[in-house]
ModelCIF file with pLDDT and N, C-alpha, C, O atoms, coordinates in Angstrom:
data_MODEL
#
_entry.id   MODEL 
#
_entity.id                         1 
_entity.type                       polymer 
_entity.pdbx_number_of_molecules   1 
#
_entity_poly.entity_id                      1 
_entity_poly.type                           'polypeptide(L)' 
_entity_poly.nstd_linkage                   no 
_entity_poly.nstd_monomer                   no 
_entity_poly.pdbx_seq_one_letter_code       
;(UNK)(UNK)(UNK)(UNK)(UNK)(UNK)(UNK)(UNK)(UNK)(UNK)(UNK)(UNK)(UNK)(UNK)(UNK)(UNK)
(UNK)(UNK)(UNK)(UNK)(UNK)(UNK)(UNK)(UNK)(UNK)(UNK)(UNK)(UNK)(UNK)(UNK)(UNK)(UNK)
(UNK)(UNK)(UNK)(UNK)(UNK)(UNK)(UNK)(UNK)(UNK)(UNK)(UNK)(UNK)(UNK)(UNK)(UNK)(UNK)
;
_entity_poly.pdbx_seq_one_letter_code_can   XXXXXXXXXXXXXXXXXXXXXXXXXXXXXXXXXXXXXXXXXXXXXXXX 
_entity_poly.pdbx_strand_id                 A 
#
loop_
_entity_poly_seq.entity_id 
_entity_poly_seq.num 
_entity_poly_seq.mon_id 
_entity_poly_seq.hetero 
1 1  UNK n 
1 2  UNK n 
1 3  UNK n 
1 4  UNK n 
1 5  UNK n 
1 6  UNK n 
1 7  UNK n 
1 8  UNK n 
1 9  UNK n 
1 10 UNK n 
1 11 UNK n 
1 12 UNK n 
1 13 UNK n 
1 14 UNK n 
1 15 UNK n 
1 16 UNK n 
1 17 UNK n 
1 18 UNK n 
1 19 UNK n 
1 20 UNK n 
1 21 UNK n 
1 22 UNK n 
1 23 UNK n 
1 24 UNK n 
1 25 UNK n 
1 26 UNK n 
1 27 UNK n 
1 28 UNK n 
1 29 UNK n 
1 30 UNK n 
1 31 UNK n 
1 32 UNK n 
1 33 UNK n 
1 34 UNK n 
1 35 UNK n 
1 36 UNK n 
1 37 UNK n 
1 38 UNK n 
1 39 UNK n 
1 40 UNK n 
1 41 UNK n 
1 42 UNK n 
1 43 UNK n 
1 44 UNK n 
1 45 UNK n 
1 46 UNK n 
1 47 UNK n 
1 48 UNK n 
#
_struct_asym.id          A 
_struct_asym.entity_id   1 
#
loop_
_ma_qa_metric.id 
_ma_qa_metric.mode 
_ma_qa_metric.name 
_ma_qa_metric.software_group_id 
_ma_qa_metric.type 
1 global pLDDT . pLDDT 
2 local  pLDDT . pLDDT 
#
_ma_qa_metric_global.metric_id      1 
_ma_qa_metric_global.metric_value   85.12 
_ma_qa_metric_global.model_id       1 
_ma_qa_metric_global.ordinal_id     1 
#
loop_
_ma_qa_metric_local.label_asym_id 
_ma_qa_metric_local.label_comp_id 
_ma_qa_metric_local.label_seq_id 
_ma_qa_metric_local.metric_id 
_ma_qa_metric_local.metric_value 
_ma_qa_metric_local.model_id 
_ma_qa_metric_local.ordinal_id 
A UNK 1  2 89.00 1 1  
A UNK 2  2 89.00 1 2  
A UNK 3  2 91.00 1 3  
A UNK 4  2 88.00 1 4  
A UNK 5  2 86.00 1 5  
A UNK 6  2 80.00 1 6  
A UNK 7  2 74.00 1 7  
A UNK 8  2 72.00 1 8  
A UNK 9  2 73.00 1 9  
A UNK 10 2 82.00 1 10 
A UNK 11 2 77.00 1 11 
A UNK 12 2 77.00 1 12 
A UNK 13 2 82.00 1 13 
A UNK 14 2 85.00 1 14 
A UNK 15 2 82.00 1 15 
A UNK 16 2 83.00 1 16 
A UNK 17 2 87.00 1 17 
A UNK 18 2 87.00 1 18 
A UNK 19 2 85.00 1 19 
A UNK 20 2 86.00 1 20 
A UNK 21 2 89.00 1 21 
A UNK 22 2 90.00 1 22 
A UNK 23 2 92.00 1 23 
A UNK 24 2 91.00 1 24 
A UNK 25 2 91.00 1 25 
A UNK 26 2 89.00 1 26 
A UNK 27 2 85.00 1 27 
A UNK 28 2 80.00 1 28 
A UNK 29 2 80.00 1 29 
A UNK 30 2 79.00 1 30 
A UNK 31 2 79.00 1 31 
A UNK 32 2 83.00 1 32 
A UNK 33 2 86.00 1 33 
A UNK 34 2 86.00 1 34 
A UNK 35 2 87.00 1 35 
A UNK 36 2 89.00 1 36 
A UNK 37 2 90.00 1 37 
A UNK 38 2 90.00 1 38 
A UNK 39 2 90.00 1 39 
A UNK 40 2 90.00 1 40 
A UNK 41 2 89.00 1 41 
A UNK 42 2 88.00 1 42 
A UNK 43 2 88.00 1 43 
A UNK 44 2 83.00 1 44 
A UNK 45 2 83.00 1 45 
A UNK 46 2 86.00 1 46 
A UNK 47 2 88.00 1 47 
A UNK 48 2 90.00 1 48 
#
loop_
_atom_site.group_PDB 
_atom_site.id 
_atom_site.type_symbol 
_atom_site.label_atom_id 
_atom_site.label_alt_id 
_atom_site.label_comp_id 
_atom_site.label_asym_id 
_atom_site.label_entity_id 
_atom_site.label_seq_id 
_atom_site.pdbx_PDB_ins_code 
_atom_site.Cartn_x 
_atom_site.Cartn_y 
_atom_site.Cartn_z 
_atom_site.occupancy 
_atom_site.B_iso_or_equiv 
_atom_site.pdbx_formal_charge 
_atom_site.auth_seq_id 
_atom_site.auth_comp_id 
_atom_site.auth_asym_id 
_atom_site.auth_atom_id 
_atom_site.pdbx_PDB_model_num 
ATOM 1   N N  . UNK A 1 1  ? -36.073 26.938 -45.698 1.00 89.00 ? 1  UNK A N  1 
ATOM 2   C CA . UNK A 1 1  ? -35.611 28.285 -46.050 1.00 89.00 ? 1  UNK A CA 1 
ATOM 3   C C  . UNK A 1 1  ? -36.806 29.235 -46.066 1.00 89.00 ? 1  UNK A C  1 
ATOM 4   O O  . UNK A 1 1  ? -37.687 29.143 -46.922 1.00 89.00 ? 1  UNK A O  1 
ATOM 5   N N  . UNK A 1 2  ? -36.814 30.398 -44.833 1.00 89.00 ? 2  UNK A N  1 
ATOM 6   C CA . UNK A 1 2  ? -37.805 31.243 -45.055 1.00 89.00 ? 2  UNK A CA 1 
ATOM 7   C C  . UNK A 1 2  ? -37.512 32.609 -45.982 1.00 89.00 ? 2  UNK A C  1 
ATOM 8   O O  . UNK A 1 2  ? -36.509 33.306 -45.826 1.00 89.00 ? 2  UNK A O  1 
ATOM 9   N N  . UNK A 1 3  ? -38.395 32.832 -46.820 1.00 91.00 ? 3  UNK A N  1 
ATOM 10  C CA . UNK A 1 3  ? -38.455 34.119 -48.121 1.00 91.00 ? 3  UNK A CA 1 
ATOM 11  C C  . UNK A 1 3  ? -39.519 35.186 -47.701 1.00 91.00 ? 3  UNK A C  1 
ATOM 12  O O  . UNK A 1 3  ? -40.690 34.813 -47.630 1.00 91.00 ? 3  UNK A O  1 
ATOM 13  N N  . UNK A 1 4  ? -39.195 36.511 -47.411 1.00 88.00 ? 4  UNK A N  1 
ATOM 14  C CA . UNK A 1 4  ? -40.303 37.629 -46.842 1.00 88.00 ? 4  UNK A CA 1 
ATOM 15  C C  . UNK A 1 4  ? -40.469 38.127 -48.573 1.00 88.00 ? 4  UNK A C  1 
ATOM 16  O O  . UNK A 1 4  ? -39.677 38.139 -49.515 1.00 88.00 ? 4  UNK A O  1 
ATOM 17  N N  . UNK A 1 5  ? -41.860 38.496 -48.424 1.00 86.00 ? 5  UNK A N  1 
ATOM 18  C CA . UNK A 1 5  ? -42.314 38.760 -49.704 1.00 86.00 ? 5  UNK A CA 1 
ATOM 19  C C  . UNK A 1 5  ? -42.541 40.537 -49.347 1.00 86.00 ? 5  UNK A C  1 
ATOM 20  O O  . UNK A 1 5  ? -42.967 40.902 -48.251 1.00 86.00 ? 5  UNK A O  1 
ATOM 21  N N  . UNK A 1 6  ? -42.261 41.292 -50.206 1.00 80.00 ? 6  UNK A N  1 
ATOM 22  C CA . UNK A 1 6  ? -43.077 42.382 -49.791 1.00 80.00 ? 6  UNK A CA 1 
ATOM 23  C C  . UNK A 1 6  ? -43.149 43.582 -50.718 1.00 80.00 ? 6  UNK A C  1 
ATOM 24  O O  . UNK A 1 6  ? -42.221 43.619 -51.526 1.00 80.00 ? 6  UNK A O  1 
ATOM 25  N N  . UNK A 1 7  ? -44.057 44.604 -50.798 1.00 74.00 ? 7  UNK A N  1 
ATOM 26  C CA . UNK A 1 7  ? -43.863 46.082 -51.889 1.00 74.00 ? 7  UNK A CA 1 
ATOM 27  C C  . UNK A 1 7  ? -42.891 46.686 -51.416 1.00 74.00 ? 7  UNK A C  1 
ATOM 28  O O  . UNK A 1 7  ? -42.265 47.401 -52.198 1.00 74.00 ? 7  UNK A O  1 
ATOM 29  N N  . UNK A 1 8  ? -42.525 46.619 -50.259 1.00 72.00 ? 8  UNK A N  1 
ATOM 30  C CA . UNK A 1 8  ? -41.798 47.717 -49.865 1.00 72.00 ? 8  UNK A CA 1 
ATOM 31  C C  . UNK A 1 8  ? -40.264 47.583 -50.904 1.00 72.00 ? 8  UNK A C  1 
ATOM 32  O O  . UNK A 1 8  ? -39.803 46.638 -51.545 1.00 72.00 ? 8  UNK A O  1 
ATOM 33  N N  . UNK A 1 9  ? -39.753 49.115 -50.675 1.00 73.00 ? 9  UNK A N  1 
ATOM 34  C CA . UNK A 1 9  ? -38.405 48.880 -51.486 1.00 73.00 ? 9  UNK A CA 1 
ATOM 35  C C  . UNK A 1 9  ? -37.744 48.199 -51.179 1.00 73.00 ? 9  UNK A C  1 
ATOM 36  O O  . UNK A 1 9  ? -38.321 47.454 -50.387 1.00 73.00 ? 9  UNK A O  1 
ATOM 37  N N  . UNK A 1 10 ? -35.936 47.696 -51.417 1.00 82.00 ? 10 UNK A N  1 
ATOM 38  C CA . UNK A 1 10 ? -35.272 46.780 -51.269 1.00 82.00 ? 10 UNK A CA 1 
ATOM 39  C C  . UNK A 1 10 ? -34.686 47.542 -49.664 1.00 82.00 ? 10 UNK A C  1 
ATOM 40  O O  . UNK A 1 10 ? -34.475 46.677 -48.814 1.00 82.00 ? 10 UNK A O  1 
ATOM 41  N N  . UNK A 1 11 ? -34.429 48.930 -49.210 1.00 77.00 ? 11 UNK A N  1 
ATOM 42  C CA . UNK A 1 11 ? -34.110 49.023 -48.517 1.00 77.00 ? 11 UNK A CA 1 
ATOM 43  C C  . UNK A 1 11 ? -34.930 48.830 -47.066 1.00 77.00 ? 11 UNK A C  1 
ATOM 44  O O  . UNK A 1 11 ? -34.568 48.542 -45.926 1.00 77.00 ? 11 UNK A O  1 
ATOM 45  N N  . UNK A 1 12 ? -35.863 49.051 -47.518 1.00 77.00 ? 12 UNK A N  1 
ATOM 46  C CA . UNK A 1 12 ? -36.572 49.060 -46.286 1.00 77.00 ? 12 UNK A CA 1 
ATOM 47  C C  . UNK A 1 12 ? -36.995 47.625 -46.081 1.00 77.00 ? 12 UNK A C  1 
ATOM 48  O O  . UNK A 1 12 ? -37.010 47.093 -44.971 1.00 77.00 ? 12 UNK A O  1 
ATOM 49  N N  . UNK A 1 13 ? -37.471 46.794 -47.642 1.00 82.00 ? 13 UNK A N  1 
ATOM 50  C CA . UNK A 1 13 ? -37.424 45.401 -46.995 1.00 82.00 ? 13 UNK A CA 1 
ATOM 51  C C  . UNK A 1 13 ? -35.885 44.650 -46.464 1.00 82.00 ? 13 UNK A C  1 
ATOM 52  O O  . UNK A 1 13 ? -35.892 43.641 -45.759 1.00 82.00 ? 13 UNK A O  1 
ATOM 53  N N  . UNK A 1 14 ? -35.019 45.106 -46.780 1.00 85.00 ? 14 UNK A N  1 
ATOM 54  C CA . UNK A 1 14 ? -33.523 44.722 -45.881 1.00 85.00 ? 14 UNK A CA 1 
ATOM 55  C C  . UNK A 1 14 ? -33.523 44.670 -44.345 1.00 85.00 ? 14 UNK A C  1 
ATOM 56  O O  . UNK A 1 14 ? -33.208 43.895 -43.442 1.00 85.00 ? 14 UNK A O  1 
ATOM 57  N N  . UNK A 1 15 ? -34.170 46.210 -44.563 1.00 82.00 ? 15 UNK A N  1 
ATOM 58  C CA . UNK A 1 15 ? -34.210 46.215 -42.847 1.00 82.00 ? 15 UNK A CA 1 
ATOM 59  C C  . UNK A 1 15 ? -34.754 45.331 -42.053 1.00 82.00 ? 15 UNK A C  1 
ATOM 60  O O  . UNK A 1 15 ? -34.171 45.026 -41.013 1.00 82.00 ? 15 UNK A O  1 
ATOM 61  N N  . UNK A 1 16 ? -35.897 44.793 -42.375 1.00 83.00 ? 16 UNK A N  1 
ATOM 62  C CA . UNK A 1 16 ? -37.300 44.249 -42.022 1.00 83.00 ? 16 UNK A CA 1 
ATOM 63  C C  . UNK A 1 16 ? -36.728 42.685 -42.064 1.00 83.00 ? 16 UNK A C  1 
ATOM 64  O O  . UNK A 1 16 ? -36.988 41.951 -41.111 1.00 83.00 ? 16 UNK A O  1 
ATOM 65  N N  . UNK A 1 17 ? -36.142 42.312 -42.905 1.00 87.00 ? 17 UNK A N  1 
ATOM 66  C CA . UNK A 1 17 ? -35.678 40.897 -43.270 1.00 87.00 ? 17 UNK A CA 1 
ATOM 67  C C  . UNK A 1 17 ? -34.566 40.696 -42.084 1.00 87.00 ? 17 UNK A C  1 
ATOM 68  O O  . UNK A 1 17 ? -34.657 39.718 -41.342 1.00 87.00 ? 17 UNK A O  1 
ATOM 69  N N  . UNK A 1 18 ? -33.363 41.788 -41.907 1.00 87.00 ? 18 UNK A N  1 
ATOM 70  C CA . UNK A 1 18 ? -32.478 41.053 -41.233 1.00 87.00 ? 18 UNK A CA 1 
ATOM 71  C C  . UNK A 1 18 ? -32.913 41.653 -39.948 1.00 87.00 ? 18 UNK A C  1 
ATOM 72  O O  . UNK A 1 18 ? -31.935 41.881 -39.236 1.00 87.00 ? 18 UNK A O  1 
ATOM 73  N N  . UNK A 1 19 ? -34.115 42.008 -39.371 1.00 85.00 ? 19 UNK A N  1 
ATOM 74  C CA . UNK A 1 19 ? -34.453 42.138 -38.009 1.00 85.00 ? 19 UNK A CA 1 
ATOM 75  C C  . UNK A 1 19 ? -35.374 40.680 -37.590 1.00 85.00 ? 19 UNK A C  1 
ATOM 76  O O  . UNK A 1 19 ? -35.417 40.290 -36.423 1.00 85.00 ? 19 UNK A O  1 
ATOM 77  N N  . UNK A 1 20 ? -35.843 40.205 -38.333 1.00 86.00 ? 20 UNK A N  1 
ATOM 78  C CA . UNK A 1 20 ? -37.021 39.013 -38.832 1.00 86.00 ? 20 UNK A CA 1 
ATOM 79  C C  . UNK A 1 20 ? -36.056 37.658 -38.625 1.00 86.00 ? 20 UNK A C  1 
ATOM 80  O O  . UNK A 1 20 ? -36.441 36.794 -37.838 1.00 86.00 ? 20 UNK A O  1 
ATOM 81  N N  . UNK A 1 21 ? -34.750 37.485 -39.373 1.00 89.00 ? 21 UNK A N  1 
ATOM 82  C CA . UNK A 1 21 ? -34.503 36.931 -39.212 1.00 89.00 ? 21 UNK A CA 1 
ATOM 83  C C  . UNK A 1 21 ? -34.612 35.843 -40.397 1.00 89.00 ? 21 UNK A C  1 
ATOM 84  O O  . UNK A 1 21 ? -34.196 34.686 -40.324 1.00 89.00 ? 21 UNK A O  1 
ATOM 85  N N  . UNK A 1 22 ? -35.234 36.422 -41.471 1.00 90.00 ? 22 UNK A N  1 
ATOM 86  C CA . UNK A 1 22 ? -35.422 35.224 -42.229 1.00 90.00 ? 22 UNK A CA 1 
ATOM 87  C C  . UNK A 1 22 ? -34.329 35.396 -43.193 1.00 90.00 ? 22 UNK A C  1 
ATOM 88  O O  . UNK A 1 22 ? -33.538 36.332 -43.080 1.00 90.00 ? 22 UNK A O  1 
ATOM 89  N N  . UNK A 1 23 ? -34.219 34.122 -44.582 1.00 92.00 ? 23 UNK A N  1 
ATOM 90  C CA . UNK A 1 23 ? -33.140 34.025 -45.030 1.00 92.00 ? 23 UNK A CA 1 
ATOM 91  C C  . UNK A 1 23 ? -32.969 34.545 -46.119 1.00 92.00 ? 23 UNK A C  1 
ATOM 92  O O  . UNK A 1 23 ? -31.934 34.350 -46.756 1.00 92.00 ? 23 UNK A O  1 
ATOM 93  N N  . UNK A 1 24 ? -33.993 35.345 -46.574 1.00 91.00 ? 24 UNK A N  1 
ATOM 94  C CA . UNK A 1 24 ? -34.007 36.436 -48.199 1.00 91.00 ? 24 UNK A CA 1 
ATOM 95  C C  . UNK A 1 24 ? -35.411 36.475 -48.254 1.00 91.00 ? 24 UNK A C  1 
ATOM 96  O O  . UNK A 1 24 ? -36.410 35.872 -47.862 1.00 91.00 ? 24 UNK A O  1 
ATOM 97  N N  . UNK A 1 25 ? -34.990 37.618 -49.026 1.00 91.00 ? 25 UNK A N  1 
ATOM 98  C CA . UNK A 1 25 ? -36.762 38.867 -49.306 1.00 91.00 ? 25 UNK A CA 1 
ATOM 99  C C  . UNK A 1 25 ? -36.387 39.047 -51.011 1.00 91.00 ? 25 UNK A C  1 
ATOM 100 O O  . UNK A 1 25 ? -35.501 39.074 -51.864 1.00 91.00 ? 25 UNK A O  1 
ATOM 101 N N  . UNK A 1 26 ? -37.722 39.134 -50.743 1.00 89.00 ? 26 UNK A N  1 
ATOM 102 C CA . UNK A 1 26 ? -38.213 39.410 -52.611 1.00 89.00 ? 26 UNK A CA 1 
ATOM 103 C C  . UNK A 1 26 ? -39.012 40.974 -52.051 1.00 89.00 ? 26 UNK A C  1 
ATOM 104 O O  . UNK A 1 26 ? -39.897 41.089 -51.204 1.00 89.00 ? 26 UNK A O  1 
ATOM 105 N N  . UNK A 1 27 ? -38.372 41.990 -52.817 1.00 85.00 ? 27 UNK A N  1 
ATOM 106 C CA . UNK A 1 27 ? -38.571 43.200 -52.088 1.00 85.00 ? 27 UNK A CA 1 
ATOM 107 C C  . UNK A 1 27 ? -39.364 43.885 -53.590 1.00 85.00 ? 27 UNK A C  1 
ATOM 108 O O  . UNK A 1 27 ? -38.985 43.462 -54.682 1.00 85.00 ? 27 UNK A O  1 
ATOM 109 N N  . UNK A 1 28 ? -40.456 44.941 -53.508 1.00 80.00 ? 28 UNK A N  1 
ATOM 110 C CA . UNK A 1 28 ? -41.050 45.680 -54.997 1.00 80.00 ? 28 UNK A CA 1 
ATOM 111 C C  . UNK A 1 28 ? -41.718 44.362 -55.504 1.00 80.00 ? 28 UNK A C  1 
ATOM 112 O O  . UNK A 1 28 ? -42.086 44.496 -56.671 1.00 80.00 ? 28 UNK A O  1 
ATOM 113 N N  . UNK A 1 29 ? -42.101 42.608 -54.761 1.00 80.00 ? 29 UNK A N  1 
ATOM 114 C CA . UNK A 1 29 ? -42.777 41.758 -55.746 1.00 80.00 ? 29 UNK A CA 1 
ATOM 115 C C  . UNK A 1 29 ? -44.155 42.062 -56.238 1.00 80.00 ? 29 UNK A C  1 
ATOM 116 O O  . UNK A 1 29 ? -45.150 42.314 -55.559 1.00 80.00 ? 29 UNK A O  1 
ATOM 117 N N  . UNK A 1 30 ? -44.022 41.985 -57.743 1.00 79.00 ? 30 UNK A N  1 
ATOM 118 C CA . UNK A 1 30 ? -45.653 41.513 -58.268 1.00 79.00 ? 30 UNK A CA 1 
ATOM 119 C C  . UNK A 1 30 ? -45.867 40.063 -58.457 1.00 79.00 ? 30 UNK A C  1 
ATOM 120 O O  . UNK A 1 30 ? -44.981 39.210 -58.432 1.00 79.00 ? 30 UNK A O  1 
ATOM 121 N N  . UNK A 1 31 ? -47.181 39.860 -58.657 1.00 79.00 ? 31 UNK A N  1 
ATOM 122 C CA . UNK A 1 31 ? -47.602 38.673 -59.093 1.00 79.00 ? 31 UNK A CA 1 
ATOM 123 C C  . UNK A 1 31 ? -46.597 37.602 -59.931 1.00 79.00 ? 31 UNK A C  1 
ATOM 124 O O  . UNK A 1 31 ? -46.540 36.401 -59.668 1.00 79.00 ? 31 UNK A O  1 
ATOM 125 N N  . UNK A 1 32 ? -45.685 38.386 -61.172 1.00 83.00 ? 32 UNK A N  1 
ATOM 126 C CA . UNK A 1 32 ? -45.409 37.603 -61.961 1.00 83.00 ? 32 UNK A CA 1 
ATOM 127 C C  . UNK A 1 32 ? -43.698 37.278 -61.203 1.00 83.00 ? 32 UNK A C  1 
ATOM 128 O O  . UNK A 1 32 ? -43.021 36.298 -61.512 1.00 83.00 ? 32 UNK A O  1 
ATOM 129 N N  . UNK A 1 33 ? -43.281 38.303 -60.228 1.00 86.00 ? 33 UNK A N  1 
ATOM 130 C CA . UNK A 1 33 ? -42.823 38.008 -59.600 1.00 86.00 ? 33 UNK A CA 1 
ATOM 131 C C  . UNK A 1 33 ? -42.412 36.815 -58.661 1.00 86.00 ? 33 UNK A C  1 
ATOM 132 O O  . UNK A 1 33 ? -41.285 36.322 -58.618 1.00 86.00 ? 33 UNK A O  1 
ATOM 133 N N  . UNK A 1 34 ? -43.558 36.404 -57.875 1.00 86.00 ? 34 UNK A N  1 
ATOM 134 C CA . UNK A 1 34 ? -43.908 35.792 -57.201 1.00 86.00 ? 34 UNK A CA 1 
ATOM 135 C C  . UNK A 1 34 ? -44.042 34.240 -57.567 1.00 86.00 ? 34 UNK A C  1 
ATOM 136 O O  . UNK A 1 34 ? -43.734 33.293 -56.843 1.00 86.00 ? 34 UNK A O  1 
ATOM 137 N N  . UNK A 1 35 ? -44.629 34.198 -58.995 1.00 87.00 ? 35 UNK A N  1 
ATOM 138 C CA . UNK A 1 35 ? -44.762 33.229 -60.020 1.00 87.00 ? 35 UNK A CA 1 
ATOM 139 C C  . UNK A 1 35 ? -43.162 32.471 -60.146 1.00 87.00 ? 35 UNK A C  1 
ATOM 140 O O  . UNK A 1 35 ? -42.773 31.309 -60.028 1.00 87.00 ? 35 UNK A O  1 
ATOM 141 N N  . UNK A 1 36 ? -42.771 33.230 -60.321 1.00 89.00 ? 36 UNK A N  1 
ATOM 142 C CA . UNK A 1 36 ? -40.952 33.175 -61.502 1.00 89.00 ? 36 UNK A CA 1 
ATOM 143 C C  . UNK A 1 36 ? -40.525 32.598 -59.813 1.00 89.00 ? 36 UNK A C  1 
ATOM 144 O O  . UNK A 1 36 ? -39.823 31.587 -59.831 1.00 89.00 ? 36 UNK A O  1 
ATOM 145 N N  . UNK A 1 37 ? -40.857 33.107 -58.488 1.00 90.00 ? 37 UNK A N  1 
ATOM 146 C CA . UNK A 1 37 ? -39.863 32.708 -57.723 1.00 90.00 ? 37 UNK A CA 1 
ATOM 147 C C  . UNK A 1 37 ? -39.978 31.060 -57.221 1.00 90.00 ? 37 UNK A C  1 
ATOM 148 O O  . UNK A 1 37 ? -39.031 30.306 -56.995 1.00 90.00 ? 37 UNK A O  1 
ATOM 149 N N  . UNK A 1 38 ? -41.477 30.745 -57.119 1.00 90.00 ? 38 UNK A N  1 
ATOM 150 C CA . UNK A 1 38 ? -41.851 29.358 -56.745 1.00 90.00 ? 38 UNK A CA 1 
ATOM 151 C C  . UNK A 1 38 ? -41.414 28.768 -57.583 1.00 90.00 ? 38 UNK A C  1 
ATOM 152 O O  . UNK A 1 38 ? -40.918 27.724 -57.159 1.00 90.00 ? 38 UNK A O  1 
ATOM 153 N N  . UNK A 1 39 ? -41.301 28.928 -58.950 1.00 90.00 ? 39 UNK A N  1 
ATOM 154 C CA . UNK A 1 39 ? -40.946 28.031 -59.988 1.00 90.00 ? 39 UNK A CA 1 
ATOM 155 C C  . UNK A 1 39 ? -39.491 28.124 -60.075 1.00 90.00 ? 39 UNK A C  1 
ATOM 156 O O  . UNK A 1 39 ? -39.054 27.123 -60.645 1.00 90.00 ? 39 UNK A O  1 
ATOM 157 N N  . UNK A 1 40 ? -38.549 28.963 -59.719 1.00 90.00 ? 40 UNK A N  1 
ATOM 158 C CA . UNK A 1 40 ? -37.347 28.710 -59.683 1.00 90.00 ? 40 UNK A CA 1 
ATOM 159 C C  . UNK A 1 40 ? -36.833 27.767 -58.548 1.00 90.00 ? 40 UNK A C  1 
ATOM 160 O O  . UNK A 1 40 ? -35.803 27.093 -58.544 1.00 90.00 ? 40 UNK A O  1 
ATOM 161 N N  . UNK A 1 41 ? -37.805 27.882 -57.579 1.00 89.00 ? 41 UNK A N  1 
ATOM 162 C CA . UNK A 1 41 ? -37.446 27.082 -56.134 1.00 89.00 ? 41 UNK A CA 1 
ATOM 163 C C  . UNK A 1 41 ? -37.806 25.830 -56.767 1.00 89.00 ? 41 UNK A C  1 
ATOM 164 O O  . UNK A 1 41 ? -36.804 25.120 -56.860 1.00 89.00 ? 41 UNK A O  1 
ATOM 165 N N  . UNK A 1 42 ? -38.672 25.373 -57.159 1.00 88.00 ? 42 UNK A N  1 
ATOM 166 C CA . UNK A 1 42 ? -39.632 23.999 -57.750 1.00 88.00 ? 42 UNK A CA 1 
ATOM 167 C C  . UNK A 1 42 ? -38.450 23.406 -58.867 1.00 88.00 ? 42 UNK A C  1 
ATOM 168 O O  . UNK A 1 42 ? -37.878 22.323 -58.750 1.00 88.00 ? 42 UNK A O  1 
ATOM 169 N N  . UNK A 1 43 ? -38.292 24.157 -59.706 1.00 88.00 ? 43 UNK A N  1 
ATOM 170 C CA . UNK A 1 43 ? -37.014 23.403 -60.465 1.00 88.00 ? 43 UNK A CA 1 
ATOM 171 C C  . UNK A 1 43 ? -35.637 23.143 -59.841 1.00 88.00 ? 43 UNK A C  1 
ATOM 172 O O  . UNK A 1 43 ? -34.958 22.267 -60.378 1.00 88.00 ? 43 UNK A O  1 
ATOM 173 N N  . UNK A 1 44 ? -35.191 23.714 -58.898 1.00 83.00 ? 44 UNK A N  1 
ATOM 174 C CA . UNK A 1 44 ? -34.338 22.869 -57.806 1.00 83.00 ? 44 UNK A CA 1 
ATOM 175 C C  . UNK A 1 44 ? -34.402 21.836 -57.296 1.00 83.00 ? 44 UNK A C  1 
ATOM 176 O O  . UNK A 1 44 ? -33.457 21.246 -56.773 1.00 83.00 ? 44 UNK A O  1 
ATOM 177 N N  . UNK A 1 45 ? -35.989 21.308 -57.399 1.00 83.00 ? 45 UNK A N  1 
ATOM 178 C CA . UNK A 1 45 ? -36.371 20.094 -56.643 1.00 83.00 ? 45 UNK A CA 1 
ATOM 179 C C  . UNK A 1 45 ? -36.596 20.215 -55.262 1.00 83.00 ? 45 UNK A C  1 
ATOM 180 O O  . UNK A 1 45 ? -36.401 19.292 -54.471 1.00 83.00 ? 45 UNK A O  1 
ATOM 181 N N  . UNK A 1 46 ? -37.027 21.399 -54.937 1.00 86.00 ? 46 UNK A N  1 
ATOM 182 C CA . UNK A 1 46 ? -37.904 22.365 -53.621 1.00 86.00 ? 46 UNK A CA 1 
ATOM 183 C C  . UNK A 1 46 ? -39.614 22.343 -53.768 1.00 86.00 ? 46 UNK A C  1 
ATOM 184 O O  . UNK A 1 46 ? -40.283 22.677 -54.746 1.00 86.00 ? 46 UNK A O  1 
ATOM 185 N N  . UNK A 1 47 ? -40.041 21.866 -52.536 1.00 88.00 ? 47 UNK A N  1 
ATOM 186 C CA . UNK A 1 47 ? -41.491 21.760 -52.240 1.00 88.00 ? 47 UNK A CA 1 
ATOM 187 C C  . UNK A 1 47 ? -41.578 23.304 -51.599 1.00 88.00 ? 47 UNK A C  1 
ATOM 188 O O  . UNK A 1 47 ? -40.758 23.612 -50.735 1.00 88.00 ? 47 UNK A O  1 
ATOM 189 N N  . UNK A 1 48 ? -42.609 24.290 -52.047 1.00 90.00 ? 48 UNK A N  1 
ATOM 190 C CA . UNK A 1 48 ? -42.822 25.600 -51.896 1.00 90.00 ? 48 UNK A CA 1 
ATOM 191 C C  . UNK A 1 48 ? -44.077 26.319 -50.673 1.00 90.00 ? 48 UNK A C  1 
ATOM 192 O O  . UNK A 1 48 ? -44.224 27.538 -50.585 1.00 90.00 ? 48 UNK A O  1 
#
């Protein structure tokens, strides 16, 4: 499962994601952001 990370807003990372092709964006992420998302993938029992 590919995840686009990016500042941009949610709209403009939308755009960018479903031209890309990948399967969800974390759009406005910070750090702690970024944190919270590996570890939600990792407690699924997902290698990150």
């Amino acid at each position: 499962r590919t995840v686009m990370i990016t500042g941009d807003n949610p709209l403009t990372a939308k755009a960018i994601a479903d031209e890309a092709g990948v399967d969800d964006f974390l759009a406005e992420a910070t750090p702690e952001d970024k944190l919270a998302l590996i570890r939600k993938e990792q407690e699924g029992g997902r290698l990150v």
